[in-house]
C-alpha atoms as a PDB file:
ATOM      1  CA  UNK A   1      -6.621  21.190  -1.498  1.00  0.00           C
ATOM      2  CA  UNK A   2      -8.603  18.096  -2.747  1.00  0.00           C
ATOM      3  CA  UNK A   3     -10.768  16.934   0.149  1.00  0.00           C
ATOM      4  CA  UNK A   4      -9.952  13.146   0.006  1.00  0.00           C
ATOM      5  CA  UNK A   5      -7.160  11.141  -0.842  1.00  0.00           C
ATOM      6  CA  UNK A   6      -8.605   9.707  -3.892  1.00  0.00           C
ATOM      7  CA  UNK A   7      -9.045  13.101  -4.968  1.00  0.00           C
ATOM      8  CA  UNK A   8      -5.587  13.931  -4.352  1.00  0.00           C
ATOM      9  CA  UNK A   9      -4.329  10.925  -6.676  1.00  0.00           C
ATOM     10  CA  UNK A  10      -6.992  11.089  -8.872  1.00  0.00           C
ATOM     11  CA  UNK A  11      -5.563  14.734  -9.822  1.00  0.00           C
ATOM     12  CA  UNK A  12      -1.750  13.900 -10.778  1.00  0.00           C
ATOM     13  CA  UNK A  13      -2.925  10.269 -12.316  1.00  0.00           C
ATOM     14  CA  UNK A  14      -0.615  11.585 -15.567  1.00  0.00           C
ATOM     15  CA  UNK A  15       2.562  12.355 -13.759  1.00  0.00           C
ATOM     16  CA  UNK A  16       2.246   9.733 -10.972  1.00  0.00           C
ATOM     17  CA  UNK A  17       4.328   7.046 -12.429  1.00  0.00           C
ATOM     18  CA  UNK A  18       6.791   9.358 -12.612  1.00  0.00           C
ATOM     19  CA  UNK A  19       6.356  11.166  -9.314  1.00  0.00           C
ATOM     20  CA  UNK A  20       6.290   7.966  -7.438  1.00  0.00           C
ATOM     21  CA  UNK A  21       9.870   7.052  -8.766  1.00  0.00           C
ATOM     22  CA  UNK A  22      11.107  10.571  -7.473  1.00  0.00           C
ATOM     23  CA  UNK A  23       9.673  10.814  -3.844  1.00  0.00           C
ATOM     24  CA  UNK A  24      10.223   7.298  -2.804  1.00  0.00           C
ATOM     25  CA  UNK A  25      13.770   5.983  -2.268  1.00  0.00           C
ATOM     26  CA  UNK A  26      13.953   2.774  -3.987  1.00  0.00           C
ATOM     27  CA  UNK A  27      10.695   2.383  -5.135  1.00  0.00           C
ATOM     28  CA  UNK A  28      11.146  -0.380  -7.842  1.00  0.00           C
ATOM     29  CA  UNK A  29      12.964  -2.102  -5.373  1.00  0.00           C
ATOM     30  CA  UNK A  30      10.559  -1.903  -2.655  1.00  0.00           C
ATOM     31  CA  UNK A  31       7.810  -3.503  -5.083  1.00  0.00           C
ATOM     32  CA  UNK A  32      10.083  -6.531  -6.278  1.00  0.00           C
ATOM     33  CA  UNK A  33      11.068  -7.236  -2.086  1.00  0.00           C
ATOM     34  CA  UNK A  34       7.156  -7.061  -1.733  1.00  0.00           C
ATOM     35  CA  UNK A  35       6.586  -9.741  -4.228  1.00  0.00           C
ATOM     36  CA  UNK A  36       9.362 -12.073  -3.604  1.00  0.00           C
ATOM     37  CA  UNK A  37       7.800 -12.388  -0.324  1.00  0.00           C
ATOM     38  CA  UNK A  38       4.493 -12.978  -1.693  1.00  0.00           C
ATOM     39  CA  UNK A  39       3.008 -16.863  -0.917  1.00  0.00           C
ATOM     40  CA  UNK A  40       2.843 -19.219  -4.029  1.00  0.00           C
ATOM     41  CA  UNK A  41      -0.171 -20.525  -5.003  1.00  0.00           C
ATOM     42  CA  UNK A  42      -2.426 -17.843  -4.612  1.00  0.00           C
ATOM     43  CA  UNK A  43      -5.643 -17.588  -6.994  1.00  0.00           C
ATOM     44  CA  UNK A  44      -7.489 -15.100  -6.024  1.00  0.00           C
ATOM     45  CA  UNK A  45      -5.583 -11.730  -4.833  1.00  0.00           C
ATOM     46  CA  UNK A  46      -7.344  -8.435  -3.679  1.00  0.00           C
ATOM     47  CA  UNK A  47      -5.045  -5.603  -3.934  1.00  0.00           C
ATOM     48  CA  UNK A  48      -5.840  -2.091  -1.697  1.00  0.00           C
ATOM     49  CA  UNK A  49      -4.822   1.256  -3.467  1.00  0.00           C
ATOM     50  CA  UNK A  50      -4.212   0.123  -6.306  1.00  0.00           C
ATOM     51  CA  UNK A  51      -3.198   3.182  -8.245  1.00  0.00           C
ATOM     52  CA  UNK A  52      -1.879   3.058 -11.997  1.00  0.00           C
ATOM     53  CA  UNK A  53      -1.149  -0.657 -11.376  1.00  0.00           C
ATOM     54  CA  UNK A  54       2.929  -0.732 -10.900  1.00  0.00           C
ATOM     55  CA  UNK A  55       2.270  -3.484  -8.224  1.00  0.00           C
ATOM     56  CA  UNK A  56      -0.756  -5.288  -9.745  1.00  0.00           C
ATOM     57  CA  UNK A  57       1.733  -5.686 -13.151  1.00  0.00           C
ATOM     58  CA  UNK A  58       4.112  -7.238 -10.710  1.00  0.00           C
ATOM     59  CA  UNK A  59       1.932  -9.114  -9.189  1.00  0.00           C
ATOM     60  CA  UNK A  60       0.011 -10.251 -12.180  1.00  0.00           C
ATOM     61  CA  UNK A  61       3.474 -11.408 -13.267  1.00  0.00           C
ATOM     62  CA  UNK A  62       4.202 -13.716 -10.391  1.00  0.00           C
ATOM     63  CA  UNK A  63       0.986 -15.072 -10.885  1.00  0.00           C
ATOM     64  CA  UNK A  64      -0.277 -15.128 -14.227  1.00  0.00           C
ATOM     65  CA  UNK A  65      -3.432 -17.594 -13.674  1.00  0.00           C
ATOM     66  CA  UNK A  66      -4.565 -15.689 -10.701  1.00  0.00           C
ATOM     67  CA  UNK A  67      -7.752 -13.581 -10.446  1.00  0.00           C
ATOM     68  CA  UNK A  68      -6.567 -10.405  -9.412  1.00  0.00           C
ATOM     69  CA  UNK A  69      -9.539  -8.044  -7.525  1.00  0.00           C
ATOM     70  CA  UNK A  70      -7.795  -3.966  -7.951  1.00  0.00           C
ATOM     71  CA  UNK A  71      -9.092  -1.546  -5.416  1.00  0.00           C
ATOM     72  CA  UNK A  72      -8.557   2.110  -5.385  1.00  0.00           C
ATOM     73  CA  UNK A  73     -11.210   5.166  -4.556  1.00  0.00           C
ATOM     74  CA  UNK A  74      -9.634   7.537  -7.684  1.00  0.00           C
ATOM     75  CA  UNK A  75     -11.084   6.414 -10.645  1.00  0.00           C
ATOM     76  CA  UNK A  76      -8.869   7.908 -12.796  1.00  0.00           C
ATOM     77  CA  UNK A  77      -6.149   6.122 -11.465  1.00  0.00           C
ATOM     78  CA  UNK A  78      -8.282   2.675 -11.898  1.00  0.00           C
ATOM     79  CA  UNK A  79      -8.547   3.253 -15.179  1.00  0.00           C
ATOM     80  CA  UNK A  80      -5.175   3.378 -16.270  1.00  0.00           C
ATOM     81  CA  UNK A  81      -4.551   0.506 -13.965  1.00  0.00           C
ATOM     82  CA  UNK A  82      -7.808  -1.332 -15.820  1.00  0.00           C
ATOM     83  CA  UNK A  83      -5.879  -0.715 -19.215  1.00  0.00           C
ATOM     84  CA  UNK A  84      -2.424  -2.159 -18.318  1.00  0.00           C
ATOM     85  CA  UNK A  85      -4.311  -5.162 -16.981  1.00  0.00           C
ATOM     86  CA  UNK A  86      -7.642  -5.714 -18.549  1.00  0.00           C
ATOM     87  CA  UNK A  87      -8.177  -9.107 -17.005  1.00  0.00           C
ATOM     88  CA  UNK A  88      -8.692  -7.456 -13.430  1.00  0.00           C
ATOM     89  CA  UNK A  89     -11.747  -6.957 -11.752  1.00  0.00           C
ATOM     90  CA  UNK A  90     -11.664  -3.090 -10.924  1.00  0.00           C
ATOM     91  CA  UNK A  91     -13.658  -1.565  -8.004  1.00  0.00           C
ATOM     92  CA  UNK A  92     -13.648   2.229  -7.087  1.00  0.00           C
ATOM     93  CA  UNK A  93     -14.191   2.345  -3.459  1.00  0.00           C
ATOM     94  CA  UNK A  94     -12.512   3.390   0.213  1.00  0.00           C
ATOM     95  CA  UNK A  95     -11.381   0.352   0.673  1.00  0.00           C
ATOM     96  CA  UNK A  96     -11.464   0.029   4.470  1.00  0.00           C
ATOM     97  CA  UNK A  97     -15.556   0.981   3.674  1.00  0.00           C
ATOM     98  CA  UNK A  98     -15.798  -2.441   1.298  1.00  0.00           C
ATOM     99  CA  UNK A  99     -17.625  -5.369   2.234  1.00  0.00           C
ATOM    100  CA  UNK A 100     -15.853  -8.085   1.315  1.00  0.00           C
ATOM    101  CA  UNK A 101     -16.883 -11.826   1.066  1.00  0.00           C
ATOM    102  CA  UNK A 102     -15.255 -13.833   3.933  1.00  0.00           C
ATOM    103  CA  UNK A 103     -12.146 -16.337   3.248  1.00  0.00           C
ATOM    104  CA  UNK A 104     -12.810 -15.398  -0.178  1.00  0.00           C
ATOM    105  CA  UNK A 105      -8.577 -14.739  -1.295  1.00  0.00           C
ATOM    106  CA  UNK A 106      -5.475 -16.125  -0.759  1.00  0.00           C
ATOM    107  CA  UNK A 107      -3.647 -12.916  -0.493  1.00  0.00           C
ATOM    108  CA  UNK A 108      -4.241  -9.033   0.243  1.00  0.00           C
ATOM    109  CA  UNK A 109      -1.304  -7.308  -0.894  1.00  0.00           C
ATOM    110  CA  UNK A 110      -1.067  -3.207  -1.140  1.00  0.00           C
ATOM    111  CA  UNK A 111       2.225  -0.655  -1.675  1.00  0.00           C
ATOM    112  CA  UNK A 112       1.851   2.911   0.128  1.00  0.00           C
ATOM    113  CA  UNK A 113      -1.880   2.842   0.799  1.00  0.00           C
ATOM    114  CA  UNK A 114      -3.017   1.743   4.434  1.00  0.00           C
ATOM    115  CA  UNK A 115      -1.987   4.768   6.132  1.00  0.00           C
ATOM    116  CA  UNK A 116      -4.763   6.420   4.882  1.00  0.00           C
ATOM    117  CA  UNK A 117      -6.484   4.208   7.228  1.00  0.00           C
ATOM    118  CA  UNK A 118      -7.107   5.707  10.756  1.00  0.00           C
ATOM    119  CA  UNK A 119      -8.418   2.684  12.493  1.00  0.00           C
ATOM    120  CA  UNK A 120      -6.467  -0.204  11.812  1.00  0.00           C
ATOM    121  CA  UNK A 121      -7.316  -2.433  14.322  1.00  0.00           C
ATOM    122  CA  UNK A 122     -11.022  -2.301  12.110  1.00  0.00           C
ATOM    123  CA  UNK A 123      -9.254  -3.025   8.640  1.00  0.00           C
ATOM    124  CA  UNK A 124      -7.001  -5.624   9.963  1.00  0.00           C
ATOM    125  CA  UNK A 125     -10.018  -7.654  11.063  1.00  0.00           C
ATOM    126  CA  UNK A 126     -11.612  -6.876   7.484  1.00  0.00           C
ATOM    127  CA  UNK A 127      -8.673  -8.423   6.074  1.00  0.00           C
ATOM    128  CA  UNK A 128      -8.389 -11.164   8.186  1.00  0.00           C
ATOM    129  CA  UNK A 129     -11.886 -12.513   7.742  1.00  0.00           C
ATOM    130  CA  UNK A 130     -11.555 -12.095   4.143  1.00  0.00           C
ATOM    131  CA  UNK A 131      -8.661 -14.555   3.401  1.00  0.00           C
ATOM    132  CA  UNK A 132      -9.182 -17.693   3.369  1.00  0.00           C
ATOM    133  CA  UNK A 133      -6.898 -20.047   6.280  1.00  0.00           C
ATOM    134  CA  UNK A 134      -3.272 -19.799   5.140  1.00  0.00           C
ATOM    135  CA  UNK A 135      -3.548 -16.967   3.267  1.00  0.00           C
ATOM    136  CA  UNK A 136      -1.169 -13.858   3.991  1.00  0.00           C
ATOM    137  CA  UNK A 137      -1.378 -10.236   3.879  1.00  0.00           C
ATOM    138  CA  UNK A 138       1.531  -8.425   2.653  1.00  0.00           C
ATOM    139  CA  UNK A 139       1.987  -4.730   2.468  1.00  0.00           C
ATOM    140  CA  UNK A 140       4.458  -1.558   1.645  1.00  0.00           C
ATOM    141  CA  UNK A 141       3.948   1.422   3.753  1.00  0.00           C
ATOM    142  CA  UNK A 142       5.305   4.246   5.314  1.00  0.00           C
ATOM    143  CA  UNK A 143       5.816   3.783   9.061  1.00  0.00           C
ATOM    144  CA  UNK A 144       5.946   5.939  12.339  1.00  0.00           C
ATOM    145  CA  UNK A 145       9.156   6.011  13.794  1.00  0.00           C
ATOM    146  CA  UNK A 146       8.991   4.285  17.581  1.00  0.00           C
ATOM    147  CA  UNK A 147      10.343   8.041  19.074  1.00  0.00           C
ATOM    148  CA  UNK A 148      10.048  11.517  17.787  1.00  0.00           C
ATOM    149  CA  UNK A 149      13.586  11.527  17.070  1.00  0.00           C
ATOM    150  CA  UNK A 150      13.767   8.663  14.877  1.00  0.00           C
ATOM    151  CA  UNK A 151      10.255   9.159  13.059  1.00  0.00           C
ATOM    152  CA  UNK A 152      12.253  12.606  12.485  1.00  0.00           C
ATOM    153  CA  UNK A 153      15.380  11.361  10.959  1.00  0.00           C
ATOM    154  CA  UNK A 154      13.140   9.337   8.403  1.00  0.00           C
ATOM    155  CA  UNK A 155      11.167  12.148   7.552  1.00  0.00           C
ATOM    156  CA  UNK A 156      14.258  14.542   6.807  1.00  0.00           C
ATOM    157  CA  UNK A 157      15.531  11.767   4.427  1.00  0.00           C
ATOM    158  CA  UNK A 158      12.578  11.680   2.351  1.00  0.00           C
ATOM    159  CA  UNK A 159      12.826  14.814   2.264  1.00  0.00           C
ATOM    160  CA  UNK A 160      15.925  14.875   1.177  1.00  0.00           C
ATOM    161  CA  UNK A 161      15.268  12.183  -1.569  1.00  0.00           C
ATOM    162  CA  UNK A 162      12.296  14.713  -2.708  1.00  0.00           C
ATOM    163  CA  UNK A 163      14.457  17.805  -3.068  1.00  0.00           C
ATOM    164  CA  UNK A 164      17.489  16.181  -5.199  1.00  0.00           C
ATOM    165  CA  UNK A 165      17.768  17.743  -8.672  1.00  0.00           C
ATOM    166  CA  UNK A 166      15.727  16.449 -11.132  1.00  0.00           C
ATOM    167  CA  UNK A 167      13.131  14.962  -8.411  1.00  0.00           C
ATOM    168  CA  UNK A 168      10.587  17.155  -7.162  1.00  0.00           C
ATOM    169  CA  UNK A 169       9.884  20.604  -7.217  1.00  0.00           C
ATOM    170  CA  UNK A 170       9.252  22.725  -4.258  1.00  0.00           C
ATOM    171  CA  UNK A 171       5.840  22.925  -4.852  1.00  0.00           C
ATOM    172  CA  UNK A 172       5.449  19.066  -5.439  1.00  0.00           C
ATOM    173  CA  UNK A 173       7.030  18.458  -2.029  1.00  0.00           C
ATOM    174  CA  UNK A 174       5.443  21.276   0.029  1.00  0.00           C
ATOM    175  CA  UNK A 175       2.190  19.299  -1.822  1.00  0.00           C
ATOM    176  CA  UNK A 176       3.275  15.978  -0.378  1.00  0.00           C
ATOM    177  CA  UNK A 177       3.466  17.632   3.299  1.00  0.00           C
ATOM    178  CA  UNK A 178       0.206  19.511   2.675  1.00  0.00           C
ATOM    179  CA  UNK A 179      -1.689  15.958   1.821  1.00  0.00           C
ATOM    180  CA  UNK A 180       0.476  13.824   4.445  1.00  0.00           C
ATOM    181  CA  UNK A 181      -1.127  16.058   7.098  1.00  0.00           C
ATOM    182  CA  UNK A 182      -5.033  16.400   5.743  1.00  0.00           C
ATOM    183  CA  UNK A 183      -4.842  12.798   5.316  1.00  0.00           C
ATOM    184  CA  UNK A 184      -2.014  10.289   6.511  1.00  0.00           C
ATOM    185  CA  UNK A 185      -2.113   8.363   9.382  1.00  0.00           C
ATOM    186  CA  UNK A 186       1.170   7.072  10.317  1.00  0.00           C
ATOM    187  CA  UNK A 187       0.956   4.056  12.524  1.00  0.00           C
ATOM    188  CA  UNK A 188       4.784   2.537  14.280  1.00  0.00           C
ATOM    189  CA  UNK A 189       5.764  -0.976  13.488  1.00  0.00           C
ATOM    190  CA  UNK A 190       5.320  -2.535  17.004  1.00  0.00           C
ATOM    191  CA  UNK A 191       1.510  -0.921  16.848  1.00  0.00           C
ATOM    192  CA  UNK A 192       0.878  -2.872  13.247  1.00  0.00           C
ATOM    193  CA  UNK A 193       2.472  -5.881  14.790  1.00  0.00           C
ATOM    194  CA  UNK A 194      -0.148  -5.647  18.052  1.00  0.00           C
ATOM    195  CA  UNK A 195      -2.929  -4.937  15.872  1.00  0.00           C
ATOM    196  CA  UNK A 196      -2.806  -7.756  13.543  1.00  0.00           C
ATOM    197  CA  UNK A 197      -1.542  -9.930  16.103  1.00  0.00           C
ATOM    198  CA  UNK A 198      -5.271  -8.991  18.161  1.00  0.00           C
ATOM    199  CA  UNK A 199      -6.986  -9.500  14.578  1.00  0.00           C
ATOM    200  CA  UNK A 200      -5.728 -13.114  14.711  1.00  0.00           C
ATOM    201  CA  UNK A 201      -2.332 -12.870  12.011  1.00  0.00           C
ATOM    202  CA  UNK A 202       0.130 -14.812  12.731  1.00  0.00           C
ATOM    203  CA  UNK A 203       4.291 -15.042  11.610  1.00  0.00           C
ATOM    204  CA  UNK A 204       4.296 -11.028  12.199  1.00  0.00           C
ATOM    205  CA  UNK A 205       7.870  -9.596  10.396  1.00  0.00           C
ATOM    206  CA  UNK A 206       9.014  -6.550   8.826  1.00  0.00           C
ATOM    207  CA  UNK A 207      10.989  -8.087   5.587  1.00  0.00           C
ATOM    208  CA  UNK A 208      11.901  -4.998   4.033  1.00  0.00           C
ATOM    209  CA  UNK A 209      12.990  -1.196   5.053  1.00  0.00           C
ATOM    210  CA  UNK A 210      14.080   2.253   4.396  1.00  0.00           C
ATOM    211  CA  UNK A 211      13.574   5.194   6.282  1.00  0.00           C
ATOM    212  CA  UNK A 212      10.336   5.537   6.637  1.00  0.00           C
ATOM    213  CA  UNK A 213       9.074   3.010   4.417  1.00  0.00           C
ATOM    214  CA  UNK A 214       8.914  -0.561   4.900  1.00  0.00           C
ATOM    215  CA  UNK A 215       7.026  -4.542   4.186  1.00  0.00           C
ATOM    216  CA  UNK A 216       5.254  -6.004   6.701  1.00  0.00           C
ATOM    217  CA  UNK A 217       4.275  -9.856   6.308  1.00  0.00           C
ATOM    218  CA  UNK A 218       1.356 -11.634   7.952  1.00  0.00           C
ATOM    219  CA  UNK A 219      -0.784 -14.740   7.615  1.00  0.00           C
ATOM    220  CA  UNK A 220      -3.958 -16.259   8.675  1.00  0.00           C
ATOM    221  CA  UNK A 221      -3.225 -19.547  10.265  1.00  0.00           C
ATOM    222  CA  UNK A 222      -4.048 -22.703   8.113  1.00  0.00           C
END
């Protein structure tokens, strides 16, 4: 098993597109929620795990004028990200290990990439110092169910979703649970809410869901 998660990605970088689009339930539609919920009039964007770039297109779309800042730690994936969108400034790094310049962007967007991140509460203060007043961070994850029994009814879904014909094979998904376990780090909604509510984020909401995934909204106060 690859020892990080960049590693992981970095490995299936040519089938991802594709493997995306057949483990997550509505994933096209989960990227167009997260951007009609995105602030206007943002110039400068950082985006977390960025991957092959499905959400940086999108968001590159919505705002064409914007510098866009693409973060992922596989570098493979970065560079077919770099070649769909050439105009992006690409950095390979962990991203909750970057430095980043404070109130420096008026939006921090990612899709199915902070729960790699253990501590939270640690990134969510990264983030907030980062954007500048009135920006907003705005994110697609997977979330932990509040009880056992819920988180559990997600789960069996996605599976579910995973094992329909012409999705994944067995090996793909027993691949998913092998890398969800070395490395994911699923955190409940009301916990995300209480930590970026402590990092200082206000108008807290969960705009989108399904299952286990869902869009969270927050914003720095002007």
């Amino acid at each position: 098993m690859e020892s990080t998660a960049g590693e992981y990605f970095g490995a299936r970088v040519r089938e991802y597109d594709a493997l995306i689009r057949a483990c997550v339930p509505r994933y096209d539609e989960m990227l167009e929620r997260l951007v009609a919920y995105l602030p206007a009039g943002a110039e400068r964007i950082l985006e977390l795990g960025t991957g092959t770039g499905n959400l940086a297109l999108a968001v590159a779309g919505r705002f064409p004028a914007a510098q866009l800042m693409l973060v992922d730690a596989a570098p493979e994936m970065l560079a077919v990200a770099g070649e769909r969108l050439p105009q992006a400034e690409p950095i390979v790094a962990r991203f909750e290990a970057l430095e980043l310049p404070a109130a420096s962007f008026d939006l921090v967007t990612s899709a199915i990439s902070l729960h790699h991140v253990e501590d939270k509460a640690a990134l969510y203060r990264t983030l907030y110092g980062c954007l500048r007043p009135g920006g907003a961070l705005v994110f697609a994850d997977q979330l932990l169910g509040r009880t056992a029994d819920l988180h559990g009814l997600n789960w069996e879904a996605w599976l579910a979703h995973c094992r329909l014909p012409g999705h994944c094979t067995e090996e793909q998904t027993q691949s998913f649970l092998d890398h969800a376990e070395a490395h994911d780090h699923y955190t409940p909604l009301e916990e995300h809410f209480e930590l970026l509510r402590a990092a200082g984020f206000v108008e807290l909401d969960c705009v989108w869901r399904n299952w286990i995934w869902g869009i969270v909204h927050a914003r720095r106060p002007s």
